[in-house]
Protein backbone atom coordinates (compact mmCIF):
# COMPACT_ATOMS: atom_id res chain seq x y z
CA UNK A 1 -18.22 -2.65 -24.87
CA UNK A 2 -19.63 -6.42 -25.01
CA UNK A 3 -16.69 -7.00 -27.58
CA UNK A 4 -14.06 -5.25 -25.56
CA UNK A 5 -14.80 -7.64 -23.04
CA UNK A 6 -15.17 -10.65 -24.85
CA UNK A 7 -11.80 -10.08 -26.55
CA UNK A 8 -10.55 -9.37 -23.06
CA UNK A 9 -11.74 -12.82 -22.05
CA UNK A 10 -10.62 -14.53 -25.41
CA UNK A 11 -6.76 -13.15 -24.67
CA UNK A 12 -6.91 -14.30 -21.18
CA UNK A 13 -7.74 -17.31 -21.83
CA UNK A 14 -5.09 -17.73 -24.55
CA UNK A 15 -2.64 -16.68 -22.06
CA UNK A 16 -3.74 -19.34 -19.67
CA UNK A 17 -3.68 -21.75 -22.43
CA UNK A 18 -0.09 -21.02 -23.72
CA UNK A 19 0.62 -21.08 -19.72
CA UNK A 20 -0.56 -24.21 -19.59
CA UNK A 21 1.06 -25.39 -22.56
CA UNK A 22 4.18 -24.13 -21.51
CA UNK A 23 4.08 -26.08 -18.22
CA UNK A 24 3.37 -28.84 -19.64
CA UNK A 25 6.16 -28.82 -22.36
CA UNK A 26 8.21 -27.44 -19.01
CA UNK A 27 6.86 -31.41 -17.32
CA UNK A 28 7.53 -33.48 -20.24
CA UNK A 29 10.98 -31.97 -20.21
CA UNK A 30 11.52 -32.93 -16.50
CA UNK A 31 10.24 -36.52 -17.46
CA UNK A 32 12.80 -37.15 -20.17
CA UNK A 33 15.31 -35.96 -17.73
CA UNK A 34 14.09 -38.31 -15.36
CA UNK A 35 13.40 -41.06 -17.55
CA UNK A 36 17.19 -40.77 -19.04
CA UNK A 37 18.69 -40.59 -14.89
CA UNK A 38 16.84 -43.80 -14.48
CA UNK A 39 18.05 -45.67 -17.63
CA UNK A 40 21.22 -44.26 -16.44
CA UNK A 41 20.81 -46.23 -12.63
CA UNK A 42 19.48 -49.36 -14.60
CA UNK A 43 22.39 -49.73 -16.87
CA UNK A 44 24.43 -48.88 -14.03
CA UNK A 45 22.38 -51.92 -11.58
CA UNK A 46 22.42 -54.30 -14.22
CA UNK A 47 26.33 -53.74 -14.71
CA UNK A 48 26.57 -54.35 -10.88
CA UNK A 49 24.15 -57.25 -10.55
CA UNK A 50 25.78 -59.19 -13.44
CA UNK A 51 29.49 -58.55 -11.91
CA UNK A 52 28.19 -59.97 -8.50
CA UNK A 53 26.72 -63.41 -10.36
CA UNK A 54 29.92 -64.07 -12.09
CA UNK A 55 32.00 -63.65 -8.42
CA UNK A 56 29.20 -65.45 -6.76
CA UNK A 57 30.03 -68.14 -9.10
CA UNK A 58 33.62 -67.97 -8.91
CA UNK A 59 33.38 -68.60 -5.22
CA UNK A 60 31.15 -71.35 -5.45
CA UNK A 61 33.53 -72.99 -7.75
CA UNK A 62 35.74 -72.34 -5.54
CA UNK A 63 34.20 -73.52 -2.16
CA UNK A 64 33.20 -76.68 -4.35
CA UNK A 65 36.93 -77.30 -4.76
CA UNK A 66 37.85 -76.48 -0.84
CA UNK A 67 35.10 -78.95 0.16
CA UNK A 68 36.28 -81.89 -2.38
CA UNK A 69 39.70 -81.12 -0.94
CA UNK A 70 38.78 -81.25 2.95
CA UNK A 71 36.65 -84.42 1.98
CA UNK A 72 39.85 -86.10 0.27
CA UNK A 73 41.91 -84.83 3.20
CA UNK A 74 39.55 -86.64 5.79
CA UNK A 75 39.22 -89.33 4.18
CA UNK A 76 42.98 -90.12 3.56
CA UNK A 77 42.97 -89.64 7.77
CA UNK A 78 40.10 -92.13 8.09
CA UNK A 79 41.80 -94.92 5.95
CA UNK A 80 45.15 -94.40 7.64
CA UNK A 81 43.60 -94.84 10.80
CA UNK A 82 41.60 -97.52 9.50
CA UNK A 83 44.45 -99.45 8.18
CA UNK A 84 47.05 -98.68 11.34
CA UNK A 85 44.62 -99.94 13.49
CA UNK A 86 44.58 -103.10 10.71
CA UNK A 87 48.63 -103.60 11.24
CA UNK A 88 48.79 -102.97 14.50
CA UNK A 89 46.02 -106.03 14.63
CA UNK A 90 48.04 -108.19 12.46
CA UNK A 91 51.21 -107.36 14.20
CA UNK A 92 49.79 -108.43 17.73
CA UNK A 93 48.83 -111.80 15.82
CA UNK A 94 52.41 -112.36 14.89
């Protein structure tokens, strides 16, 4: 009877051992899974996060070239005014 019930014991705890086992493949499974959705979002992020440097670039470049222009622009108006306010002082002198 001793040996009925020690092979009774062995078997249940195989059983709980291929149990366990059998989670555990069932977890490492879920992990890939995971791992692979998250490789997925990285790729996906990097894609995104490169795309916005190159436009942040582009409109830097291009705010650069606004400002130059707005600079030329107001400085044009400050010479003219600079040098009308020259002629009409020479043409008072006349």
């Amino acid at each position: 009877m001793q040996a009925l019930d020690a092979l009774e014991s062995a078997v249940e705890r195989r059983r709980e051992a291929d149990r366990d086992e059998d989670e555990l493949a069932s977890r490492i499974q879920a992990l890939g899974a995971d791992r692979s959705r998250l490789a997925d979002e990285l790729d996906g992020s990097l894609v995104k996060s490169r795309k916005l440097e190159r436009v942040n670039r582009e409109i830097a470049e291009r705010l650069d070239g606004a400002i130059e222009t707005i600079r030329a622009v107001l400085g044009g108006a400050e010479n003219s005014e600079a040098g009308g306010e020259d002629d009409e002082a020479g043409e008072d002198d006349e």
